[in-house]
Protein backbone atom coordinates (compact mmCIF):
# COMPACT_ATOMS: atom_id res chain seq x y z
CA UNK A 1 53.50 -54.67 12.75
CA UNK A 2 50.80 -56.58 14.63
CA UNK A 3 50.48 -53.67 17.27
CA UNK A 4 49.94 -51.92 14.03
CA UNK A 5 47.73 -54.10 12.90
CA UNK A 6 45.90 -54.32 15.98
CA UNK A 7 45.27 -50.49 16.23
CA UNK A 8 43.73 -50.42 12.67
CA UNK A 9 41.13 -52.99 13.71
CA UNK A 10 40.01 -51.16 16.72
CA UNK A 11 39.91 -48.03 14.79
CA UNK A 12 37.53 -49.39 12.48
CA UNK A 13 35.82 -51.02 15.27
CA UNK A 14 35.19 -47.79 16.66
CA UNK A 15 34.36 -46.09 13.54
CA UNK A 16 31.99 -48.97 12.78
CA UNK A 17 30.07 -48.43 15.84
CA UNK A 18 30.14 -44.26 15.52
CA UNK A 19 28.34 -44.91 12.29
CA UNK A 20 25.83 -47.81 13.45
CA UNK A 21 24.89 -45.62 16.20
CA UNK A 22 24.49 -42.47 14.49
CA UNK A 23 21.92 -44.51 11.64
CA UNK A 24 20.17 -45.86 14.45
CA UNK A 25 19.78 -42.65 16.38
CA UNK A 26 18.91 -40.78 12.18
CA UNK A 27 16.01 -43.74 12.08
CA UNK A 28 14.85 -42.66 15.69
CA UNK A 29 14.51 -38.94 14.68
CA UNK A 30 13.24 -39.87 11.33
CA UNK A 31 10.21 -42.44 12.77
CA UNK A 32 9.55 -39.43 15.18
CA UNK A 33 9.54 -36.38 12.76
CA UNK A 34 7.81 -38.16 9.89
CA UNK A 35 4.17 -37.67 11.33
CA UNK A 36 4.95 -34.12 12.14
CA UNK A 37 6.24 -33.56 8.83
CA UNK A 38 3.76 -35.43 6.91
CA UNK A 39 1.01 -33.73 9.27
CA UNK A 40 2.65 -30.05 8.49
CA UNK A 41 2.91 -30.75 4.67
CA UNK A 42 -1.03 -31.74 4.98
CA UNK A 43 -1.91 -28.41 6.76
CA UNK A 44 0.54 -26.38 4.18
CA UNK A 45 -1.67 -28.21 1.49
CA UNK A 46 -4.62 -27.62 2.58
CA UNK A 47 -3.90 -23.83 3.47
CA UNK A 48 -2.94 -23.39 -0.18
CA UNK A 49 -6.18 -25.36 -1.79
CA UNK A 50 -8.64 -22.93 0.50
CA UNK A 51 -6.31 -20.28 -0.65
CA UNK A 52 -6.74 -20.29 -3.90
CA UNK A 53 -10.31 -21.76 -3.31
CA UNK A 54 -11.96 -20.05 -0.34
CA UNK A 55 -15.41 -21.04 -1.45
CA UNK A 56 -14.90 -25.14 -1.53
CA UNK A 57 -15.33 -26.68 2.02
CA UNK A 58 -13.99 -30.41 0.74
CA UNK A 59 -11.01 -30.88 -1.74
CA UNK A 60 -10.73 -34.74 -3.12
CA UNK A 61 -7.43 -35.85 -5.12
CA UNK A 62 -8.12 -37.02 -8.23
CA UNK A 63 -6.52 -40.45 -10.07
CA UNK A 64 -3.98 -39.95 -12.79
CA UNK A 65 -6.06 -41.85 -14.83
CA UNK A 66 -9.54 -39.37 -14.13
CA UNK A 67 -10.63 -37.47 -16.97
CA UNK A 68 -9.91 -33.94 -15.67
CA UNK A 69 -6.68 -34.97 -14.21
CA UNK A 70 -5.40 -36.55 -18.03
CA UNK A 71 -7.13 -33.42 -19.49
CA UNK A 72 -4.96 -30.90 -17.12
CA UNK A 73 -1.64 -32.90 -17.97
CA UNK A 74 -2.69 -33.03 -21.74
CA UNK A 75 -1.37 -30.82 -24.62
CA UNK A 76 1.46 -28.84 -22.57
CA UNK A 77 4.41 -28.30 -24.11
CA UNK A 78 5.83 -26.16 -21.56
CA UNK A 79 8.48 -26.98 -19.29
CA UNK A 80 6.23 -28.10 -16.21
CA UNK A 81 4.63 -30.94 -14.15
CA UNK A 82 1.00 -31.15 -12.99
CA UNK A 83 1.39 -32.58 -9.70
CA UNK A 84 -1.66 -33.14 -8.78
CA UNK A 85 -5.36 -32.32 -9.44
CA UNK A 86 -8.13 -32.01 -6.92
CA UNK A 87 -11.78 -31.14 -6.77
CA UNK A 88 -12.86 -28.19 -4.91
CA UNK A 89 -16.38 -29.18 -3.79
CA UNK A 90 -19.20 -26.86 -1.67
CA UNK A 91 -20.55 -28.45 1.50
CA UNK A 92 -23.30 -29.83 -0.74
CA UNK A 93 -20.99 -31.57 -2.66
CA UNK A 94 -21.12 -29.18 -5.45
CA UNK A 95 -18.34 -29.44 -7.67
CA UNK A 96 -17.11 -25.77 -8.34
CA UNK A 97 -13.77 -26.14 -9.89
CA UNK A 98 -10.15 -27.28 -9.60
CA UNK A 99 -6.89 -27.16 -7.69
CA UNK A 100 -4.03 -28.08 -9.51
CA UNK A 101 -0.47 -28.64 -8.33
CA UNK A 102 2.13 -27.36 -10.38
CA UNK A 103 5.70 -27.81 -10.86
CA UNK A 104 7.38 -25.18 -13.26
CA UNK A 105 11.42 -25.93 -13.82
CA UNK A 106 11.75 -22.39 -16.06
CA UNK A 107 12.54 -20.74 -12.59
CA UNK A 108 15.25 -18.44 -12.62
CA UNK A 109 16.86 -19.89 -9.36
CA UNK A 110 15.37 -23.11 -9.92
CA UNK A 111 11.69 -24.60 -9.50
CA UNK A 112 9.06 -23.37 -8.89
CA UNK A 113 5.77 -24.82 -7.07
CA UNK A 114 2.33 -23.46 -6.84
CA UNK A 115 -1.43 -24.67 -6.58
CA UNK A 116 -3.85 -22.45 -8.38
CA UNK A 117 -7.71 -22.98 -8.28
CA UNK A 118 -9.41 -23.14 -11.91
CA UNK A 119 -13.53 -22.46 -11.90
CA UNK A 120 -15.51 -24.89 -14.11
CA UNK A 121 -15.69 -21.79 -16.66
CA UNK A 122 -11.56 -21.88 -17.19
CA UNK A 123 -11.38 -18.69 -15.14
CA UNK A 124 -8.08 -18.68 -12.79
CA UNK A 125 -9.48 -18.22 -9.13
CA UNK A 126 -6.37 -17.68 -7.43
CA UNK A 127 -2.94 -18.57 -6.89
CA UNK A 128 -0.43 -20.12 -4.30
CA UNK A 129 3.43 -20.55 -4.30
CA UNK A 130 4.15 -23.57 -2.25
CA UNK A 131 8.16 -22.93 -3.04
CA UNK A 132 10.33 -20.53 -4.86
CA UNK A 133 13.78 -20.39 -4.93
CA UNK A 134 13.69 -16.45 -6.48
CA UNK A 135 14.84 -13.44 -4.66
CA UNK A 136 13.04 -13.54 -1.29
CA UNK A 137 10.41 -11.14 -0.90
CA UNK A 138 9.74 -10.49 -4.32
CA UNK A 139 8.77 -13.80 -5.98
CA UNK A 140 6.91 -14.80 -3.09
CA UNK A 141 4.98 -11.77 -3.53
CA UNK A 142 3.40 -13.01 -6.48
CA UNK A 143 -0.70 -13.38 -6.47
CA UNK A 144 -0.63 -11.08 -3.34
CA UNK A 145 -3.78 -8.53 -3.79
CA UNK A 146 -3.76 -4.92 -2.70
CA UNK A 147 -7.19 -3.30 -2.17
CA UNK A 148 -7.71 0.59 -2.20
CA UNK A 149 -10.70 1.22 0.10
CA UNK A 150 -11.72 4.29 -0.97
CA UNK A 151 -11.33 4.41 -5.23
CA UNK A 152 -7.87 5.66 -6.98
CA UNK A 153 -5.13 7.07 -5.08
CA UNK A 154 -3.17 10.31 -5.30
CA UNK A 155 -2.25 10.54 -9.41
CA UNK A 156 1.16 9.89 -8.55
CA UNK A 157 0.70 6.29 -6.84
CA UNK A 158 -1.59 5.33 -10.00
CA UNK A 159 1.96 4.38 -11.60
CA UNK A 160 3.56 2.75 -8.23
CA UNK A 161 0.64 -0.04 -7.88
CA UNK A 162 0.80 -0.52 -11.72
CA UNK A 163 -3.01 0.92 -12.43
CA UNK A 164 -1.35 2.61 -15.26
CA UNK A 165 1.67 2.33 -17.15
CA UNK A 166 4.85 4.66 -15.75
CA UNK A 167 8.07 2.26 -16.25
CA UNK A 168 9.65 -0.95 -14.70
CA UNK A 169 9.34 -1.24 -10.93
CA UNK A 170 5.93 -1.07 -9.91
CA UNK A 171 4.04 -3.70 -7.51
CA UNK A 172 2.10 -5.41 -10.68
CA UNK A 173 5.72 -5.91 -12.26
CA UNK A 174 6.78 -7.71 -8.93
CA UNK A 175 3.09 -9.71 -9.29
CA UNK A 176 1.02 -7.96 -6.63
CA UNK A 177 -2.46 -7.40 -8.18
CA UNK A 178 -4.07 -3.56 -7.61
CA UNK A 179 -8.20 -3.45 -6.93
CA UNK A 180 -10.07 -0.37 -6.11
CA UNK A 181 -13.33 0.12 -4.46
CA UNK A 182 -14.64 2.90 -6.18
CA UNK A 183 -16.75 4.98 -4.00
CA UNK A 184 -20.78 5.24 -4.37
CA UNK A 185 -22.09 9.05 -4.19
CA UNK A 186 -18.69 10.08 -3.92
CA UNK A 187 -18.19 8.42 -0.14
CA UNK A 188 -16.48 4.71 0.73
CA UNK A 189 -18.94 1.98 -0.05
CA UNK A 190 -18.63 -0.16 2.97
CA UNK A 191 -20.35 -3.15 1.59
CA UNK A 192 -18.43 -3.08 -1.25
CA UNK A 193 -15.24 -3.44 0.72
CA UNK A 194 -16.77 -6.10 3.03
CA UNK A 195 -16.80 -7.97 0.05
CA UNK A 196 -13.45 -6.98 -1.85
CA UNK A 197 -10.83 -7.97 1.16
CA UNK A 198 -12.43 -11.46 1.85
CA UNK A 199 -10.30 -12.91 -0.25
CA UNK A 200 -7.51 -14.52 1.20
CA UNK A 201 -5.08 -13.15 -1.30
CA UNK A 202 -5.57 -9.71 0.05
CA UNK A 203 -3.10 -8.93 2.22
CA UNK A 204 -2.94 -5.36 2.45
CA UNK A 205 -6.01 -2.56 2.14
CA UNK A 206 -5.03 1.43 1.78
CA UNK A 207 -6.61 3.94 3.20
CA UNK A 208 -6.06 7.51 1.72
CA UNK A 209 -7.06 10.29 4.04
CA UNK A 210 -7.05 13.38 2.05
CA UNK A 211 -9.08 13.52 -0.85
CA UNK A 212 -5.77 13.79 -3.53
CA UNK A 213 -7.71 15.47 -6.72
CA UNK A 214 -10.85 13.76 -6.52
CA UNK A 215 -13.59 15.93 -5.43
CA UNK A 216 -14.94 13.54 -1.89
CA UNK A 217 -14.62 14.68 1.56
CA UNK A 218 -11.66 14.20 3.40
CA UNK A 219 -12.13 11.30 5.90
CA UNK A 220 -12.15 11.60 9.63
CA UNK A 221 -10.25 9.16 12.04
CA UNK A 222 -13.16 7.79 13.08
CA UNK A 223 -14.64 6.85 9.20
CA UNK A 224 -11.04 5.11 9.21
CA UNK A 225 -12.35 3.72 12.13
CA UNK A 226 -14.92 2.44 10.58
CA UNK A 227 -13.59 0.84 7.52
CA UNK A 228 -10.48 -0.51 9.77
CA UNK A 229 -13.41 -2.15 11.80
CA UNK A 230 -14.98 -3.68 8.18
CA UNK A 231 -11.49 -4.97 7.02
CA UNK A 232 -10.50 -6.46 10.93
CA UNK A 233 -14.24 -8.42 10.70
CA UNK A 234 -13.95 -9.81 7.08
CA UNK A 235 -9.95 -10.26 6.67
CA UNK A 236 -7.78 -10.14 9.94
CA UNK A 237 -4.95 -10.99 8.32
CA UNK A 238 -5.15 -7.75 6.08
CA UNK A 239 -2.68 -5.45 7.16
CA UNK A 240 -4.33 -2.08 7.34
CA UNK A 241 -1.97 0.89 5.79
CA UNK A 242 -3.20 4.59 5.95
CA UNK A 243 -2.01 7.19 3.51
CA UNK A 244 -2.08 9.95 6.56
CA UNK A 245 -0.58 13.15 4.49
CA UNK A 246 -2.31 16.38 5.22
CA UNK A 247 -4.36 15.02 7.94
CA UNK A 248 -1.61 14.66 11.06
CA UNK A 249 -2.25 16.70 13.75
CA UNK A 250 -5.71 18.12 12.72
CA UNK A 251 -7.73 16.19 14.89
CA UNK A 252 -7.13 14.43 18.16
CA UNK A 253 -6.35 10.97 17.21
CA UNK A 254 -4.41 9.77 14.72
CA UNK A 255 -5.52 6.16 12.60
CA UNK A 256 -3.53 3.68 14.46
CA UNK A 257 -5.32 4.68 17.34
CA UNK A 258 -8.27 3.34 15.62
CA UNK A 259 -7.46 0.56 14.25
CA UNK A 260 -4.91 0.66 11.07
CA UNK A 261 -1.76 -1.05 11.44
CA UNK A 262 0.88 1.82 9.71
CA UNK A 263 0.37 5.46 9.06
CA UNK A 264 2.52 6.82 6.68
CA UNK A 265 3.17 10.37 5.67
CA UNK A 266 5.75 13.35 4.04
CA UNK A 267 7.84 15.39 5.99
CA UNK A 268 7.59 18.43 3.99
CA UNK A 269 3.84 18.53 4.88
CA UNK A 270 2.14 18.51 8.22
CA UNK A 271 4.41 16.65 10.48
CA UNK A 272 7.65 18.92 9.33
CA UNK A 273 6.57 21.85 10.93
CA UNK A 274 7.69 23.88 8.13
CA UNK A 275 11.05 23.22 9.36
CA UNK A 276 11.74 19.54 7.56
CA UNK A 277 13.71 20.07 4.37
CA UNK A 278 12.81 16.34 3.35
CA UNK A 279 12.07 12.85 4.59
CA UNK A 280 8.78 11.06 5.16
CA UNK A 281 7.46 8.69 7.98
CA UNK A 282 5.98 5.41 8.55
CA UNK A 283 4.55 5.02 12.54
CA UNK A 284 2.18 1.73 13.66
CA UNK A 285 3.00 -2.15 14.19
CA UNK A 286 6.49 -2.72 15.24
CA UNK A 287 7.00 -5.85 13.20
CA UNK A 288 5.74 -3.97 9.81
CA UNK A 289 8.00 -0.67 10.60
CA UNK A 290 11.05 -2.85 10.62
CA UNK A 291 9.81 -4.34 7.72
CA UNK A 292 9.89 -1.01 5.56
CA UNK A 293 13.21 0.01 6.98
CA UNK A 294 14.57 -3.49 5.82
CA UNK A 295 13.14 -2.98 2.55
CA UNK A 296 14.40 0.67 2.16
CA UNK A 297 17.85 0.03 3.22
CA UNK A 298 18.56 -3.45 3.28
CA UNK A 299 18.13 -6.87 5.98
CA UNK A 300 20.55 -6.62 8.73
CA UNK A 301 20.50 -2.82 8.55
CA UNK A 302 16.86 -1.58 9.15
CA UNK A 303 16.47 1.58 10.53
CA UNK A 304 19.57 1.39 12.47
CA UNK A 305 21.50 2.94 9.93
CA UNK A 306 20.28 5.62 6.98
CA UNK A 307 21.10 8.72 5.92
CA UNK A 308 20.15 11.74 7.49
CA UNK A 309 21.82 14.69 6.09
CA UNK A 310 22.70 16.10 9.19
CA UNK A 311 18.72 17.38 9.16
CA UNK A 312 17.72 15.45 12.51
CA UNK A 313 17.39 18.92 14.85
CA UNK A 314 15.57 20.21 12.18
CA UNK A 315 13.26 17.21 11.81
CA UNK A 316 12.45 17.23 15.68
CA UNK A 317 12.15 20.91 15.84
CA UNK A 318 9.57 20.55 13.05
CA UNK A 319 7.91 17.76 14.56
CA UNK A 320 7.54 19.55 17.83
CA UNK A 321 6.13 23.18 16.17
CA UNK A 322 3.85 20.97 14.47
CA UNK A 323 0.75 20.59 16.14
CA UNK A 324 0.86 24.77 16.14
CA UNK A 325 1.98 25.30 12.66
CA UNK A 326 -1.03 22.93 11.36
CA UNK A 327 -3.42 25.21 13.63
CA UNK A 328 -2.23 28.11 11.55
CA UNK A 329 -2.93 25.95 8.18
CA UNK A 330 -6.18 25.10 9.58
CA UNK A 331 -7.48 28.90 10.36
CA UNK A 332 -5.78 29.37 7.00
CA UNK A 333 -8.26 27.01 5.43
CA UNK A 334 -11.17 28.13 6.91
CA UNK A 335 -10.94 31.95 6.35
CA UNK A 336 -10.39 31.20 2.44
CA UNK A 337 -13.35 28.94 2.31
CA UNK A 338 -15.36 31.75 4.18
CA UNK A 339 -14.26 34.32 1.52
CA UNK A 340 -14.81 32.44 -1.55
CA UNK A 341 -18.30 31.84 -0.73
CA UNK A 342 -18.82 35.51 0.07
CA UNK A 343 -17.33 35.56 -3.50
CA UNK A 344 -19.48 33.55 -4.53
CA UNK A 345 -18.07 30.10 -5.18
CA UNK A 346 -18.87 26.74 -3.91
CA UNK A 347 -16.17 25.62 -1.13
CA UNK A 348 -15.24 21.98 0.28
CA UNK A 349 -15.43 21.66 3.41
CA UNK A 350 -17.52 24.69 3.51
CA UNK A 351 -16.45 27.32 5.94
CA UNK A 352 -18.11 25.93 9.07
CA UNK A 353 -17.74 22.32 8.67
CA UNK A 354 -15.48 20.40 11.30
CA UNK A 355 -11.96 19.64 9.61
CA UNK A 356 -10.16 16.20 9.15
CA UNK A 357 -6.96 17.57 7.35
CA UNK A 358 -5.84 21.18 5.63
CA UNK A 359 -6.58 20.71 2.60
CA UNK A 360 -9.48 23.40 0.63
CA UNK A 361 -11.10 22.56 -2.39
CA UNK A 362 -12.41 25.81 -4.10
CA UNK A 363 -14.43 25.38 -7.13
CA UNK A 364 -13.80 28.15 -9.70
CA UNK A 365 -15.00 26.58 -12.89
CA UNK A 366 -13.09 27.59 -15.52
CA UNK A 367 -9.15 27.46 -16.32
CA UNK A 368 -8.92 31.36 -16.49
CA UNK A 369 -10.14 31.66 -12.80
CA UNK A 370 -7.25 28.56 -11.27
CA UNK A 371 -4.57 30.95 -13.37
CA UNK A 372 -5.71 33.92 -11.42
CA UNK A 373 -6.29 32.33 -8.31
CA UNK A 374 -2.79 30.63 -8.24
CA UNK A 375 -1.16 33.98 -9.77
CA UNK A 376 -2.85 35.85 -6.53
CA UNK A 377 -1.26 33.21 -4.05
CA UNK A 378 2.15 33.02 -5.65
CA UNK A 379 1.94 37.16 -5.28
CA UNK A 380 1.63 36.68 -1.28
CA UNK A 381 4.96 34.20 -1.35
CA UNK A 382 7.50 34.55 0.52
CA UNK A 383 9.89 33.73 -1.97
CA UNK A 384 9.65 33.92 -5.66
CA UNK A 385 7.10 36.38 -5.24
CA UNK A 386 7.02 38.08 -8.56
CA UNK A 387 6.79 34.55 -10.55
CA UNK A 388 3.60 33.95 -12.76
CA UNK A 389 2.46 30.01 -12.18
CA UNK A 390 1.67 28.36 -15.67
CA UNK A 391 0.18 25.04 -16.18
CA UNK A 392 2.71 22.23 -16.97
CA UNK A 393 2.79 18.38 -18.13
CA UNK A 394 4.27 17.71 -14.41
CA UNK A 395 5.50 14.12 -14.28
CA UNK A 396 2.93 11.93 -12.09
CA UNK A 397 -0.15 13.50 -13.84
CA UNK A 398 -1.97 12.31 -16.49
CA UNK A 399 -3.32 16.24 -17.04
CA UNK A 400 -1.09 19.51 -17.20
CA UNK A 401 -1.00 21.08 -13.36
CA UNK A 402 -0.53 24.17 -12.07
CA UNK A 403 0.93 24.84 -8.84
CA UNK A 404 1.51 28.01 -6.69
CA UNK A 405 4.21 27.48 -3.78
CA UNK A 406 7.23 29.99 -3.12
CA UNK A 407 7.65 28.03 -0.45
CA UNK A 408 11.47 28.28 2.08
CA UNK A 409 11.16 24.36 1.26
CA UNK A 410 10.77 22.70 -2.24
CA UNK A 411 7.85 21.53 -2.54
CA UNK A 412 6.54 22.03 1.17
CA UNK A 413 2.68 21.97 0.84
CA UNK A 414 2.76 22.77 4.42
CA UNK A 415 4.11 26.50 3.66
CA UNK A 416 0.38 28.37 1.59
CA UNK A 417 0.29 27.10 -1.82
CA UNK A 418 -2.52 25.93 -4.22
CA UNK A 419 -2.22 23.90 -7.50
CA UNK A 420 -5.23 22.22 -9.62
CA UNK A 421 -4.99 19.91 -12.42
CA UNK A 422 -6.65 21.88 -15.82
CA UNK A 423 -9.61 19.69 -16.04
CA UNK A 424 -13.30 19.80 -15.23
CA UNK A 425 -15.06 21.37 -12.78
CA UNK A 426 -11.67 23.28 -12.59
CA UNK A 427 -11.20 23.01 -8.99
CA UNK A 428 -8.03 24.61 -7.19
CA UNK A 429 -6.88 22.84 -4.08
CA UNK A 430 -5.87 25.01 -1.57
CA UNK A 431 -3.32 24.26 1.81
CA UNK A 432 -0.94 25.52 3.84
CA UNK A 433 -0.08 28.62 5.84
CA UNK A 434 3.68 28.60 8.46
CA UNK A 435 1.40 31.89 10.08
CA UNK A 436 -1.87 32.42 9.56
CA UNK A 437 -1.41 36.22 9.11
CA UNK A 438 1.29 35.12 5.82
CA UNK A 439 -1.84 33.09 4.87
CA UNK A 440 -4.66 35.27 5.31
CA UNK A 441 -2.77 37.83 3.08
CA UNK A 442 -1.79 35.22 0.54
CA UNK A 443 -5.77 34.24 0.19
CA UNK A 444 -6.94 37.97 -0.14
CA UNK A 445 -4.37 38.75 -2.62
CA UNK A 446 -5.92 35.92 -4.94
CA UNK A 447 -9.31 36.95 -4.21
CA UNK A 448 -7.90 40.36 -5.60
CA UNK A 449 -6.89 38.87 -8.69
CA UNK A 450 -10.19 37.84 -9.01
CA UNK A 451 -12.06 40.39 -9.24
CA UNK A 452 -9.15 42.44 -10.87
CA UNK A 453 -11.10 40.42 -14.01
C-alpha cells in the first residue's frame, strides 16, 4: 500500500511539473507572438479602412460616447454590432466620411465581420470582409468589382456578370459588382479606364478582343497592350483576363505576351482547327490556371483529372492545323469584304485593312438583305445545304438572330458561317472558312442571292 501510495505521489509530481512547464513555455510563446499578432491585426485593419476608403490618408477611432459613433449604433434593430467607428480624413485633415466596423451574427455559418466606408452624403464607398465563415470562395467574393475595358461583352456574358437578368448563378448573385467602360467614338477610352480600375475593389478587368455584335474594330495585341499597360500602372493587383475568341492565331503574338495575365477562348473556333468537337481554353499565369481548373472541377482535383471524351487526338490535331486553317478564314474574310464593296456595301475591316481576328462585319441595311445573305451562305454548306436560315428568339440574345452554319461541328464558327441579330443598321457578321476555296464559293453564292433580288 505505501509503495502504492508512493507511486501516486510521484505521478502527480510529474504530471504537476508537465503542466507547470508547458504554461510557462504557452506564456513564453504568448509574450513573443502578441506584438506580431497585435502588429498583423493593425496592418489587416488598416488594409481594410484604405480599402474601403482609398481617398483618406489618416483614419482616427472614434469614442463610444462621440456623436457619430452613438448615431451609427443608434436605431438598429438588426441582428449586428458596430464595432467600431473611425474617421477617414484627407492629408489636410479633411473629414470625408466613415469607416465602420461591423459585426453581423445572421451569417449562415456563423458571423460575419466587415468594415465599410460611408461618405458624409450616406453613400456606401466600399466594402471589406475582415471574416466569414461562408463557403470559401464565394462569400469572400463579396464587394469584389469586375471592370469591362472596352463597353458590354458578347450578349451572352450580359447574363453571366449579372448586367441583366438571366436566372440564379451569376457573379452579382455571388456579390461581385459588374462596371463597364463604355467606349468614346466607338474605340476604348483609356482615360476612362485609368480611372475605373483604381479602385482597390477591382480585382479583375476584361478585355474582349473581337468586337461580339457591336459595330467597333476588333482590337490588335498591341491596343491590349496598351490598355494591359493602363491597368498594370493604375491597379497592379488587377488581374488582367482577355476574352481571346476569334483572334488566336491571326497575328503574331498572342495577349499574354503583352501583358494580360489569362487568355481564354472556345475550341470550336480558331484554336480547334476545325477538328475540336468541343472544349474551350484558358492559357497565362500558372497560379490563376489552377485556379479555374479548381473551380471547374473541384480543390484537390484541378486539371489533373476532367473529362475528355476520348477527343484529346482530335484536340491536338486541331490545335496543330490551326495556325493554317485560320489563314484560310482570314483570305476568306478578306475576299468577301472585297466583293461586298464592289457590291456596293460598306465592309469592316475594309478589304485592305491589316486583320486582328476573322471576324467580317458587312453592313446590308435592311432585314430582307441578312435573310438573303445568310440563305446564300447556308447554300455553299457542306452539310445541311438545302436548309433556309430564319431568324429565331435564340437564348443569350435579347433580339431574334439568325445564323447560317452547316458546319461538320455544332456550332463551329470556325467552319464559314454568318449570323446577325435583326436590329439596326442590320449588319451580318461574317467568319470562318476550313478551305478557302469552300469559302470563296460560300461568299459568291450569297452575293448571288443578292442580286437574285
Amino acid at each position: 500500500m505505501d509503495n502504492e501510495k508512493k507511486s501516486m505521489i510521484k505521478d502527480a509530481l510529474i504530471l504537476f511539473v508537465i503542466t507547470l512547464a508547458a504554461g510557462l513555455l504557452l506564456g513564453f510563446v504568448y509574450d513573443v507572438t502578441k506584438a506580431p499578432i497585435a502588429e498583423q491585426k493593425a496592418k489587416a485593419k488598416a488594409a481594410a479602412c484604405k480599402e474601403v476608403f482609398a481617398e483618406a490618408e489618416v483614419f482616427e477611432a472614434l469614442a463610444a460616447e462621440d456623436g457619430p459613433t452613438a448615431y451609427f449604433m443608434s436605431g438598429s434593430d438588426l441582428n449586428m454590432d458596430i464595432n467600431e467607428v473611425m474617421q477617414a480624413l484627407d492629408g489636410s485633415g479633411q473629414l470625408l466620411g466613415y469607416v465602420i466596423t461591423v459585426t453581423d451574427h445572421e451569417g449562415y455559418g456563423g458571423d460575419i465581420q466587415f468594415s465599410m466606408g460611408v461618405t458624409l452624403d450616406g453613400t456606401l464607398n466600399g466594402i471589406s470582409l475582415l471574416s466569414i465563415s461562408e463557403t470559401a470562395g464565394l462569400g469572400m467574393k463579396a464587394g469584389d468589382v469586375l471592370v469591362s475595358a472596352v463597353g458590354a461583352p458578347y450578349d451572352t456574358l450580359l447574363g453571366v456578370v449579372g448586367a441583366v437578368d438571366k436566372g440564379h448563378g451569376s457573379l452579382k448573385d455571388y456579390g461581385v459588382e459588374y462596371r463597364q467602360v463604355d467606349l468614346a467614338d466607338n474605340v476604348p477610352d483609356k482615360e476612362k479606364l485609368a480611372q475605373a480600375v483604381r479602385e482597390p475593389r477591382v480585382r479583375a478587368v476584361l478585355i474582349q478582343r473581337s468586337k461580339g455584335y457591336a459595330t467597333r474594330a476588333s482590337l490588335s495585341v498591341d491596343e491590349i497592350g496598351e490598355l494591359c499597360a493602363i491597368v498594370r500602372e493604375n491597379n497592379p493587383n488587377a488581374v488582367i483576363l482577355v476574352d481571346n475568341c476569334y483572334g488566336e492565331f491571326v497575328e503574331e503574338w498572342e495577349p499574354t505576351h503583352v501583358g494580360a495575365d489569362l487568355a481564354v477562348g472556345s475550341l470550336i473556333k480558331n484554336p480547334g482547327g476545325g477538328l475540336a468537337p468541343t472544349g474551350a481554353y484558358i492559357a497565362g499565369r500558372r497560379d490563376l490556371v489552377e485556379g479555374a481548373a479548381m473551380r471547374l472541377t473541384c480543390p484537390g482535383i484541378g486539371r489533373e483529372c476532367g473529362s475528355t471524351l476520348g477527343n484529346n487526338r482530335l484536340l491536338y490535331q486541331g490545335l496543330f492545323l490551326a495556325p493554317h486553317t485560320v489563314a484560310q478564314a482570314v483570305k476568306t474574310a478578306v475576299f468577301s469584304a472585297r466583293l461586298m464593296e464592289l457590291l456596293g456595301y460598306s465592309t469592316e475591316p475594309k478589304s485592305d485593312a491589316i486583320r486582328h481576328d476573322i471576324i467580317q462585319m458587312i453592313h446590308l441595311g435592311s432585314p430582307e438583305a441578312v435573310k438573303r445573305f445568310c440563305k446564300g451562305i447556308q447554300s455553299g454548306a457542306p452539310v445541311d445545304s438545302f436548309v433556309t436560315p430564319e431568324p429565331w428568339d435564340m437564348p443569350g440574345y435579347d433580339s431574334q438572330v439568325i445564323m447560317a452554319a452547316g458546319a461538320f461541328i455544332q456550332g463551329a464558327s470556325i467552319e464559314l458561317s454568318a449570323d446577325a441579330p435583326m436590329r439596326e443598321p442590320y449588319t451580318v457578321y461574317l467568319q470562318g472558312g476550313l478551305t478557302y476555296e469552300s469559302g470563296k464559293t460560300g461568299v459568291m453564292l450569297a452575293a448571288e442571292e443578292l442580286l437574285r433580288n
